[in-house]
PDB file of N, CA and C in Angstrom:
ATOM      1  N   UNK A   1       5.646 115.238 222.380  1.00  0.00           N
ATOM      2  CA  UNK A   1       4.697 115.856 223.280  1.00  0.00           C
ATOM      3  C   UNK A   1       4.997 115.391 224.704  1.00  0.00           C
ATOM      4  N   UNK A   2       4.808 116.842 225.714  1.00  0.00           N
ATOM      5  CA  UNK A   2       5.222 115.693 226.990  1.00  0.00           C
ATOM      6  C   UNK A   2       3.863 116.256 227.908  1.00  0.00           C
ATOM      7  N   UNK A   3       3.734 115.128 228.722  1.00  0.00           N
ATOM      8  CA  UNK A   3       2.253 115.216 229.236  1.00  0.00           C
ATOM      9  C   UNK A   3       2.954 115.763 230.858  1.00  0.00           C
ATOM     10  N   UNK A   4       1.874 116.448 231.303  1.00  0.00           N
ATOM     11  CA  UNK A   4       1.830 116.546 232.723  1.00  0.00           C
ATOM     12  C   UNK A   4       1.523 115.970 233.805  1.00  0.00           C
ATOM     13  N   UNK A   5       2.464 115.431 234.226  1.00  0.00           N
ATOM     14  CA  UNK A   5       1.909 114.781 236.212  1.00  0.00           C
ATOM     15  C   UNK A   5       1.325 115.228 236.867  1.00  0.00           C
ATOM     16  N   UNK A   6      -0.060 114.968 237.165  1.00  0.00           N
ATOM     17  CA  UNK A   6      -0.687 115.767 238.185  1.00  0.00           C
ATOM     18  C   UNK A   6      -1.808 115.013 238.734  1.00  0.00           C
ATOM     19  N   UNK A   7      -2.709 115.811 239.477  1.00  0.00           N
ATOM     20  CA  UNK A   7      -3.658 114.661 240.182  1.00  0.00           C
ATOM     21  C   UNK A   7      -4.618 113.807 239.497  1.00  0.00           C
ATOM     22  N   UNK A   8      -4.553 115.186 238.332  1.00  0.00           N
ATOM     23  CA  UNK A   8      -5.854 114.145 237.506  1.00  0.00           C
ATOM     24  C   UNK A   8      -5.676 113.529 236.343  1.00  0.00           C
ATOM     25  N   UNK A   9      -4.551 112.529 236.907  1.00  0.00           N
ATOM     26  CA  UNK A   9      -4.601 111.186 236.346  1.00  0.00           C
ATOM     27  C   UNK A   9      -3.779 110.913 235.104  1.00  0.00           C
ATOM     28  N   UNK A  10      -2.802 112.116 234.654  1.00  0.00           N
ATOM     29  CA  UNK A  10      -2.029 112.277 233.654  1.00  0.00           C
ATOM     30  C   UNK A  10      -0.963 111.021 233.334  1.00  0.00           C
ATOM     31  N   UNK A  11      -0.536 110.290 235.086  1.00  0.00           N
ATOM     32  CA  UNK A  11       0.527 108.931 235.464  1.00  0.00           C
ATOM     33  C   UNK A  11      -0.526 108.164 234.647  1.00  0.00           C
ATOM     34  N   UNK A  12      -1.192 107.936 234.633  1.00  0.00           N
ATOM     35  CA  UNK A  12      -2.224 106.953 233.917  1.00  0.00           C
ATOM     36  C   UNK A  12      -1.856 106.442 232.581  1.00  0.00           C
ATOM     37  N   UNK A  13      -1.874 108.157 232.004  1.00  0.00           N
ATOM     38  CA  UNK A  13      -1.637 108.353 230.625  1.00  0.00           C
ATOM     39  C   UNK A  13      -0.414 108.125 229.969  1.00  0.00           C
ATOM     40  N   UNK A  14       0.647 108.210 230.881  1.00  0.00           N
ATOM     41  CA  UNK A  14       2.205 107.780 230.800  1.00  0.00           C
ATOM     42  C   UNK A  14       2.544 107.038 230.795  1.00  0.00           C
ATOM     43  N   UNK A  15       1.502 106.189 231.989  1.00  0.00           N
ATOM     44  CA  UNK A  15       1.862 104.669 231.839  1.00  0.00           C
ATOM     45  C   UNK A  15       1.742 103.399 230.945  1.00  0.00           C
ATOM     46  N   UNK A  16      -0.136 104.296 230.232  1.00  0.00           N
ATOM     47  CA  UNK A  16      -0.415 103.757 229.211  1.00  0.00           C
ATOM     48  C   UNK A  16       0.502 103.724 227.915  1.00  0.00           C
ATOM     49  N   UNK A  17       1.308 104.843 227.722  1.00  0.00           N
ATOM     50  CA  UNK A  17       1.901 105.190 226.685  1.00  0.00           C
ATOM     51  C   UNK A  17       3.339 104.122 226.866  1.00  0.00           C
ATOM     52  N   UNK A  18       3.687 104.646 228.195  1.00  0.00           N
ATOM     53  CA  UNK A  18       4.927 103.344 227.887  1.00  0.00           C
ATOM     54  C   UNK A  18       4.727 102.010 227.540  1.00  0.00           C
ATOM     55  N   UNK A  19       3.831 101.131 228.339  1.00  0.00           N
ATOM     56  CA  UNK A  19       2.677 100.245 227.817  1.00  0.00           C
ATOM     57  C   UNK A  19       2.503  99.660 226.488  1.00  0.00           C
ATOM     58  N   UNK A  20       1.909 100.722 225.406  1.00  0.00           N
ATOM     59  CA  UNK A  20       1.974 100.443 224.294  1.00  0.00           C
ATOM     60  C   UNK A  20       3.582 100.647 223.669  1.00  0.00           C
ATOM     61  N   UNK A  21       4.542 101.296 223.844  1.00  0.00           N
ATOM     62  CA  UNK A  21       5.373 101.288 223.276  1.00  0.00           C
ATOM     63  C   UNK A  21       6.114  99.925 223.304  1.00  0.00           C
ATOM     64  N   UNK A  22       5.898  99.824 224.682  1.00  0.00           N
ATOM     65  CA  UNK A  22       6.934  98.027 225.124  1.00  0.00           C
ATOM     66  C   UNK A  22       6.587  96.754 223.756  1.00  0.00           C
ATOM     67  N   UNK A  23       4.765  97.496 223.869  1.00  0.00           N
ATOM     68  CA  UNK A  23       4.222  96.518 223.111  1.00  0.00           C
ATOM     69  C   UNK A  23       4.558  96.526 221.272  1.00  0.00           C
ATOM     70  N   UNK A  24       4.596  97.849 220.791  1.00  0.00           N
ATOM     71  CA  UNK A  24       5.298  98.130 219.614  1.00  0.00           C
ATOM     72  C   UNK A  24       6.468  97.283 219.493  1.00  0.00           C
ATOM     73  N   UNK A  25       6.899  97.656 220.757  1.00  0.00           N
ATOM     74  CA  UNK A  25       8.478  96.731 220.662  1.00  0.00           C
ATOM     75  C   UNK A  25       8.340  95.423 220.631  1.00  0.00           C
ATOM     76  N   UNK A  26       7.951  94.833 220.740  1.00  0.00           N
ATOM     77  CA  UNK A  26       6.990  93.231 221.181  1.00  0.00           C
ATOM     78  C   UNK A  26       6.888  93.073 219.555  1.00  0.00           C
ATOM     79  N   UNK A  27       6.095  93.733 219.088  1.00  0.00           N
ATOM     80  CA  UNK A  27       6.078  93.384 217.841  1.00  0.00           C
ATOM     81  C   UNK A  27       6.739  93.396 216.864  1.00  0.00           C
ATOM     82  N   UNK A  28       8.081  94.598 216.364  1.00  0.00           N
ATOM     83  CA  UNK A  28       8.891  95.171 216.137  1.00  0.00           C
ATOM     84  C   UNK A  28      10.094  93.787 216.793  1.00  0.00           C
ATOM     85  N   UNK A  29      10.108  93.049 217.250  1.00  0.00           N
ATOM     86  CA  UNK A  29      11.417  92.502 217.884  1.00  0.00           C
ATOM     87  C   UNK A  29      10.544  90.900 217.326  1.00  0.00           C
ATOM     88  N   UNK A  30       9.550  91.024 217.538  1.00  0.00           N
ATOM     89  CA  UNK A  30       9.338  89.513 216.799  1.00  0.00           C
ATOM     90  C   UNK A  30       9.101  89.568 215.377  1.00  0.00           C
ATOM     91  N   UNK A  31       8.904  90.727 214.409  1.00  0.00           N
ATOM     92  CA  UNK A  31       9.663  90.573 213.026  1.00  0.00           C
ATOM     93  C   UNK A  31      11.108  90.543 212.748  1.00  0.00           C
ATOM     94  N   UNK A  32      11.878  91.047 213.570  1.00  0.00           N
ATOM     95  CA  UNK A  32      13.694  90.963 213.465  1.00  0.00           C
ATOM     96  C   UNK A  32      13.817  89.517 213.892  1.00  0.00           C
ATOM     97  N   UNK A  33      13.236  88.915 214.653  1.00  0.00           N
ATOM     98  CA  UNK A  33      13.502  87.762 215.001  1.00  0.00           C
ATOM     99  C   UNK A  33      13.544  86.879 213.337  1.00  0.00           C
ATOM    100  N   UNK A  34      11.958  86.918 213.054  1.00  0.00           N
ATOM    101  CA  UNK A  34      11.627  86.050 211.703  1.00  0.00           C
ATOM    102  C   UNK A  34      12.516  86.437 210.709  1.00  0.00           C
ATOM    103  N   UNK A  35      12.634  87.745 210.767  1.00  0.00           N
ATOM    104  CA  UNK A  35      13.957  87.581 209.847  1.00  0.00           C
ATOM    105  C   UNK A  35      15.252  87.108 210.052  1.00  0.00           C
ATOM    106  N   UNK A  36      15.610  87.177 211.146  1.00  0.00           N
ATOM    107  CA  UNK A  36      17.139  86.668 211.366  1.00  0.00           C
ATOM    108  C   UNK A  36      17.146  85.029 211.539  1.00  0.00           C
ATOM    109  N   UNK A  37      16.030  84.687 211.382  1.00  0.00           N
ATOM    110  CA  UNK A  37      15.857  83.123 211.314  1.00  0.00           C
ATOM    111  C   UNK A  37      15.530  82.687 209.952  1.00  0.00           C
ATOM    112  N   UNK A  38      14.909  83.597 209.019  1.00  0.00           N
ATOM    113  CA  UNK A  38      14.966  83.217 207.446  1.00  0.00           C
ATOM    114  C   UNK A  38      16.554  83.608 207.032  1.00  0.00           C
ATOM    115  N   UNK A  39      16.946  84.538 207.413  1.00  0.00           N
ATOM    116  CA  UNK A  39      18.491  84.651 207.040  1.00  0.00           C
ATOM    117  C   UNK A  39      19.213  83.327 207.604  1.00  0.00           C
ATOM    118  N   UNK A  40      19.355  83.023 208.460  1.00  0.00           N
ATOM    119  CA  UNK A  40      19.855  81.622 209.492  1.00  0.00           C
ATOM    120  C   UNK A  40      18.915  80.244 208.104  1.00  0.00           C
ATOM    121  N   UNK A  41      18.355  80.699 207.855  1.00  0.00           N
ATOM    122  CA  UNK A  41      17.655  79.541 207.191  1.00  0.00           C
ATOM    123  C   UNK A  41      18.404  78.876 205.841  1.00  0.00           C
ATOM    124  N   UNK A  42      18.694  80.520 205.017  1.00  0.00           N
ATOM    125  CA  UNK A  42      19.292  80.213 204.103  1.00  0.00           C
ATOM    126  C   UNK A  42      20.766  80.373 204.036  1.00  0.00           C
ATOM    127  N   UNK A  43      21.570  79.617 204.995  1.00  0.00           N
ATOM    128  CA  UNK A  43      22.840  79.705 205.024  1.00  0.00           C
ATOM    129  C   UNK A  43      23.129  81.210 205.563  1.00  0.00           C
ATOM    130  N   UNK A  44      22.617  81.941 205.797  1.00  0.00           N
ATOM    131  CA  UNK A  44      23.670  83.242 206.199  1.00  0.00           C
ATOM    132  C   UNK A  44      24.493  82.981 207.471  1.00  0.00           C
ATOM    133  N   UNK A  45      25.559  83.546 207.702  1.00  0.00           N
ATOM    134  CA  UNK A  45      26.330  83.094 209.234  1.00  0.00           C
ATOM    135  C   UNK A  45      26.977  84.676 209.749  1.00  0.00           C
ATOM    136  N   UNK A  46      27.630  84.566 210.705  1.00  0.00           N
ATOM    137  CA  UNK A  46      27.921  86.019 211.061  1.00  0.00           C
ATOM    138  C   UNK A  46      26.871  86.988 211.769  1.00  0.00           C
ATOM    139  N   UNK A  47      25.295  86.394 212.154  1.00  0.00           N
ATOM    140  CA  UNK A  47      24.257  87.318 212.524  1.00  0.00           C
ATOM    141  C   UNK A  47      24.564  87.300 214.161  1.00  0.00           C
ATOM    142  N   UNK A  48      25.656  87.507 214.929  1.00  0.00           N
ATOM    143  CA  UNK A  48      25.379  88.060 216.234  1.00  0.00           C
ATOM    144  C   UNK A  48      25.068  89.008 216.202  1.00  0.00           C
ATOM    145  N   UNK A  49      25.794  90.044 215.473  1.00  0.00           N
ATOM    146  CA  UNK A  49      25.115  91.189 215.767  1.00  0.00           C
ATOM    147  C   UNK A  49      23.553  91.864 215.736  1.00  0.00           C
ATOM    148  N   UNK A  50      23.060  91.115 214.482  1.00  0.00           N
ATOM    149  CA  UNK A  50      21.613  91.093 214.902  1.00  0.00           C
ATOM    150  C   UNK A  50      20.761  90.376 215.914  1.00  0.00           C
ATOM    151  N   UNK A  51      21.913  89.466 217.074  1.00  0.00           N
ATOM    152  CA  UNK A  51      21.002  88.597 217.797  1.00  0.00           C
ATOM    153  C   UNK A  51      21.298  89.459 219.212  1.00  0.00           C
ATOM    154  N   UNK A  52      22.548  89.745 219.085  1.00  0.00           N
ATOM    155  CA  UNK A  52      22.351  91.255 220.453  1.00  0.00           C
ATOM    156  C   UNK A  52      21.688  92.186 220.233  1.00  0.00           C
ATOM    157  N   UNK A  53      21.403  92.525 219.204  1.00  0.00           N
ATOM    158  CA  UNK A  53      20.394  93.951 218.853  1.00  0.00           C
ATOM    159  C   UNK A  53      19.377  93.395 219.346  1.00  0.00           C
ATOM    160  N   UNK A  54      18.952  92.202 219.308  1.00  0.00           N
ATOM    161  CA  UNK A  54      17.455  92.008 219.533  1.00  0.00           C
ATOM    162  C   UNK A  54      17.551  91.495 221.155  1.00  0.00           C
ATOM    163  N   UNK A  55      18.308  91.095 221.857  1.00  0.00           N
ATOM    164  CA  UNK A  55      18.475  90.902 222.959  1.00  0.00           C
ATOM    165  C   UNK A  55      18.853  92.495 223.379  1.00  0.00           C
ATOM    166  N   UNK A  56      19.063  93.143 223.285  1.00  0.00           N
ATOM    167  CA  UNK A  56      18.875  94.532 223.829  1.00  0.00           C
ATOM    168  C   UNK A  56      17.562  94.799 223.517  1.00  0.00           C
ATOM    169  N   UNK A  57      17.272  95.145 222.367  1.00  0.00           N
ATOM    170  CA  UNK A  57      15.728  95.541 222.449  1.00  0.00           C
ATOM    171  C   UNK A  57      14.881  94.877 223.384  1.00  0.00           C
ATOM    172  N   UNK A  58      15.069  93.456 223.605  1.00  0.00           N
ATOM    173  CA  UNK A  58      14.244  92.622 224.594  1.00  0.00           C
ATOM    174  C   UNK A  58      14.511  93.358 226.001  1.00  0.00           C
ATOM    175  N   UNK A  59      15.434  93.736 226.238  1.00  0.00           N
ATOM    176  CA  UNK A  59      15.886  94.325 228.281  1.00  0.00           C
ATOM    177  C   UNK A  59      15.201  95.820 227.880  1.00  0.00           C
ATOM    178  N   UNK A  60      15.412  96.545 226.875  1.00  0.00           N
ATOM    179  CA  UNK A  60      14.366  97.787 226.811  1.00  0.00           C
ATOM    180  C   UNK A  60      12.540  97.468 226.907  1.00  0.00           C
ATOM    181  N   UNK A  61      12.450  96.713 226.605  1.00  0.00           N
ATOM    182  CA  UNK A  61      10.965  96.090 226.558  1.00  0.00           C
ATOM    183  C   UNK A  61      10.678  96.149 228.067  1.00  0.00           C
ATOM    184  N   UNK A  62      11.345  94.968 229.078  1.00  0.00           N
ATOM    185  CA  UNK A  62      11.607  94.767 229.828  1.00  0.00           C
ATOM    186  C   UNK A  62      11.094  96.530 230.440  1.00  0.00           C
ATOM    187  N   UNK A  63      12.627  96.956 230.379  1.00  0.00           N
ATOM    188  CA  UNK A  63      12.348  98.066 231.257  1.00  0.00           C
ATOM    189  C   UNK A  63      11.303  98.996 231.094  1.00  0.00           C
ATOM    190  N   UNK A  64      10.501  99.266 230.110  1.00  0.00           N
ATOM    191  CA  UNK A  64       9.538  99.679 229.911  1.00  0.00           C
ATOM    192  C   UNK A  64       8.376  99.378 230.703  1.00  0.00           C
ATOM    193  N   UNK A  65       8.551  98.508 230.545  1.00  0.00           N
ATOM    194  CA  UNK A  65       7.200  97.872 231.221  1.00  0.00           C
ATOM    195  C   UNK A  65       7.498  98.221 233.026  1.00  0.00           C
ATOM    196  N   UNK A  66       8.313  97.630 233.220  1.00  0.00           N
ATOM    197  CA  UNK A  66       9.001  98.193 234.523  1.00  0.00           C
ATOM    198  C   UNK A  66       8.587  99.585 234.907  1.00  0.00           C
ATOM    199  N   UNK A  67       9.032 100.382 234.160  1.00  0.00           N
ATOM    200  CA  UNK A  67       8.467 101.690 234.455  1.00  0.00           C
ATOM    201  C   UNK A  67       7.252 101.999 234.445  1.00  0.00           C
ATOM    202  N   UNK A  68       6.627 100.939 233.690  1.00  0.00           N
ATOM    203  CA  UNK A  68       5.015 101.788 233.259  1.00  0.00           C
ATOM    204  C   UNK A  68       4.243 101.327 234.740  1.00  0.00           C
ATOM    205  N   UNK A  69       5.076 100.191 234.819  1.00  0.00           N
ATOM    206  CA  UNK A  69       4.289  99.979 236.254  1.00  0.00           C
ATOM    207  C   UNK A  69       4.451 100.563 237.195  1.00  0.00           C
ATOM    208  N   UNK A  70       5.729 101.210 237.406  1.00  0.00           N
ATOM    209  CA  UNK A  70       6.364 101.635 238.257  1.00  0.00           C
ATOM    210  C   UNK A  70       5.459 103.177 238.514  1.00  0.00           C
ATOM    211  N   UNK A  71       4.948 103.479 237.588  1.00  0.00           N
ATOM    212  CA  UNK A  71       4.902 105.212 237.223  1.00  0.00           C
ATOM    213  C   UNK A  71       3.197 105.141 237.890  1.00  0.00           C
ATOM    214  N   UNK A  72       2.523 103.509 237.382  1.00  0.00           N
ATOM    215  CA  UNK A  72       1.218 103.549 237.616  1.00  0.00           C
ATOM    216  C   UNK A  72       0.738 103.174 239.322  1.00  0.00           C
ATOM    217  N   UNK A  73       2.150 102.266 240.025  1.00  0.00           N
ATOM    218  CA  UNK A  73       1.804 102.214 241.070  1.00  0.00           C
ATOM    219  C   UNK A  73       2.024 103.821 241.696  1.00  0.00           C
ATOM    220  N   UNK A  74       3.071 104.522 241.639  1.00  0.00           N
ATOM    221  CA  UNK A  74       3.452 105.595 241.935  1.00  0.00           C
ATOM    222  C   UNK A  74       2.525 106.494 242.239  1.00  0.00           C
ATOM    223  N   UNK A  75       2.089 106.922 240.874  1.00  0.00           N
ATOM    224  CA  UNK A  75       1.160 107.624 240.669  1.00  0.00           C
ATOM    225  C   UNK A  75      -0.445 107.726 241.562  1.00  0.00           C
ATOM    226  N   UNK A  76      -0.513 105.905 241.500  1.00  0.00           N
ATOM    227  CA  UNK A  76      -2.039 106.118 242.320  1.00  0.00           C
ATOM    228  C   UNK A  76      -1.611 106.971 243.799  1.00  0.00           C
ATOM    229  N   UNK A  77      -0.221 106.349 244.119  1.00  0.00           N
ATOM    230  CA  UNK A  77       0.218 106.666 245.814  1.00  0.00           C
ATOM    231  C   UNK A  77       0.106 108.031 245.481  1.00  0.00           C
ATOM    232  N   UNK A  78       0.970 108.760 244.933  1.00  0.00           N
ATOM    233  CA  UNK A  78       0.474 110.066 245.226  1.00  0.00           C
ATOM    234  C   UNK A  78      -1.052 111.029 244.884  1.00  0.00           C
ATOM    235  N   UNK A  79      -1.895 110.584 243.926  1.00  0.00           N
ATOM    236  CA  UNK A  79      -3.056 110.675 244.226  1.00  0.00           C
ATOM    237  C   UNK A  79      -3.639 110.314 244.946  1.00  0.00           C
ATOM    238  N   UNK A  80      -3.538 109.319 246.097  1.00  0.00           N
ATOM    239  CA  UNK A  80      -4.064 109.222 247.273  1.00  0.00           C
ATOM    240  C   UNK A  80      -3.495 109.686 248.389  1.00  0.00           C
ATOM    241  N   UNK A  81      -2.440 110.507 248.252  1.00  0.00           N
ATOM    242  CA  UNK A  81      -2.171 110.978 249.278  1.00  0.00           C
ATOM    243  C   UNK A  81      -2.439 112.374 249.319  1.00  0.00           C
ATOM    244  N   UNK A  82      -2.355 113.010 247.819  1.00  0.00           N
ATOM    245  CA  UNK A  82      -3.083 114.132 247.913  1.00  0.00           C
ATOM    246  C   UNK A  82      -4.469 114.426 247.579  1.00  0.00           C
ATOM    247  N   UNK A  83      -5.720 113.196 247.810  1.00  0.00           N
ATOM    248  CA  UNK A  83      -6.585 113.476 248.223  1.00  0.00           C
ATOM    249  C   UNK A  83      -6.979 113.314 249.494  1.00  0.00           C
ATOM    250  N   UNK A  84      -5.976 112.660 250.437  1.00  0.00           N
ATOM    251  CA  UNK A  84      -5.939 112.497 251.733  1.00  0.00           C
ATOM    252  C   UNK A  84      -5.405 113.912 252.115  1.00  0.00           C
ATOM    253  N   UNK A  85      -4.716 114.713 251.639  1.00  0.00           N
ATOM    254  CA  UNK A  85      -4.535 115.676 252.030  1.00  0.00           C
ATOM    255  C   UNK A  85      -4.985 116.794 251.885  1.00  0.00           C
ATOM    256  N   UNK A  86      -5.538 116.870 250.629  1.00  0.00           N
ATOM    257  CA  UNK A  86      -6.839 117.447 250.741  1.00  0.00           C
ATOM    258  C   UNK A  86      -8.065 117.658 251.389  1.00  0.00           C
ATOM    259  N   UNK A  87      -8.254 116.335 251.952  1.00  0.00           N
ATOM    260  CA  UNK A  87      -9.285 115.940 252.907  1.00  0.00           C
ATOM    261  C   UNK A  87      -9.054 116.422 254.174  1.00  0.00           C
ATOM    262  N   UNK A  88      -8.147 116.085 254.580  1.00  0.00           N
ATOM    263  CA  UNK A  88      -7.630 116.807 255.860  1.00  0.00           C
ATOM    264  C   UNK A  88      -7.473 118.325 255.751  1.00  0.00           C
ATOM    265  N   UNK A  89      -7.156 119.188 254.998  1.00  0.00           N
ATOM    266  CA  UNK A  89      -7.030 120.661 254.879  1.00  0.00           C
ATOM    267  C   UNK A  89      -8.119 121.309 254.603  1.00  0.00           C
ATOM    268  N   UNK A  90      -8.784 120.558 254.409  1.00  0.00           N
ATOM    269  CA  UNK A  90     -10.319 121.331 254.125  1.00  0.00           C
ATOM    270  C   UNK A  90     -11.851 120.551 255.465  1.00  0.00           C
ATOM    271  N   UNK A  91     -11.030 119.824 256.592  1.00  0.00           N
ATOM    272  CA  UNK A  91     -11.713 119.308 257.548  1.00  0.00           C
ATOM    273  C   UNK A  91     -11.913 120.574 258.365  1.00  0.00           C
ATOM    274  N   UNK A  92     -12.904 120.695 259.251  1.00  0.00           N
ATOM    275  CA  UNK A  92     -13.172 121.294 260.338  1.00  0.00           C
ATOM    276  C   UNK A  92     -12.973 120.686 261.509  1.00  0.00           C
ATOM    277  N   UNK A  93     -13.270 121.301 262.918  1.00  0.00           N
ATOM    278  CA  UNK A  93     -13.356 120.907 263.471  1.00  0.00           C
ATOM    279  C   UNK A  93     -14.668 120.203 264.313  1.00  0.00           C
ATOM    280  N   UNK A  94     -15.826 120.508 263.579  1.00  0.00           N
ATOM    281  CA  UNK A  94     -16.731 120.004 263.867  1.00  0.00           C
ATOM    282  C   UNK A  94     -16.995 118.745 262.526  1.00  0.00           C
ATOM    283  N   UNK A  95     -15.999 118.812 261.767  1.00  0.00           N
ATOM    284  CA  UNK A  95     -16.334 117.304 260.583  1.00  0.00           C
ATOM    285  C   UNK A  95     -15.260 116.344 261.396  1.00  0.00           C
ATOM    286  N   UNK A  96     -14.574 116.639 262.274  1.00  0.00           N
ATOM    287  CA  UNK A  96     -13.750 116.016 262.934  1.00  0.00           C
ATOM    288  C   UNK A  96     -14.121 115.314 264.250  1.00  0.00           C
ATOM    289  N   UNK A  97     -14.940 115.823 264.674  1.00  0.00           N
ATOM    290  CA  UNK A  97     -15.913 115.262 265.631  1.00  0.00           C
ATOM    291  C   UNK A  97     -15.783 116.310 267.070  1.00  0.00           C
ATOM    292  N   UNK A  98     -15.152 117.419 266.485  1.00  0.00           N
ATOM    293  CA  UNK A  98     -14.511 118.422 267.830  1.00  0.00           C
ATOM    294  C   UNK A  98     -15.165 119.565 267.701  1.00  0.00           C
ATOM    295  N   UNK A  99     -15.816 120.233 269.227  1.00  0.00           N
ATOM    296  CA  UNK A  99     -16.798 121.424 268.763  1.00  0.00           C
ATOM    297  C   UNK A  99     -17.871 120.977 268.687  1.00  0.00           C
TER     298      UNK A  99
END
């Protein structure tokens, strides 16, 4: 499903969503962990590859979150600029103090 950007508040909803996903991942990356440390436990050897998988998943986390913030600071800016601009396009000149 893809949501729409718009004034009313949809960045919110995007941001929230990336948000929880980081956090899925959060959780999702600290069961691969427990496992690759019960494997490590009982003699297994050879697990880099599961220890870069999870160090990648960790910089996707990362960037997630990055974005969600990114999308939520964003977002307010342009809702305030297009209610500032709104405001102004619908001023008179007597709400302006002119006339």
């Amino acid at each position: 499903m893809m949501a729409t950007l718009d004034v009313d508040g949809n960045y919110e909803f995007l941001s929230a969503a990336l948000r929880d996903a980081a956090s899925d991942l959060e959780q999702l990356i600290g069961t691969h962990r427990s496992l690759v440390d019960e494997f490590e436990g009982h003699g297994w050897t050879g697990l880099d590859g599961l220890d870069g998988a999870g160090t990648h998943v960790g910089a996707v986390i990362d960037n997630l979150s990055a974005v969600a913030e990114r999308i939520g600071v964003g977002g307010q800016i342009v809702r305030d600029a297009l209610t500032a601009n709104h405001m102004i396009t619908r001023a008179s000149k007597a709400s302006l103090g002119h006339g």
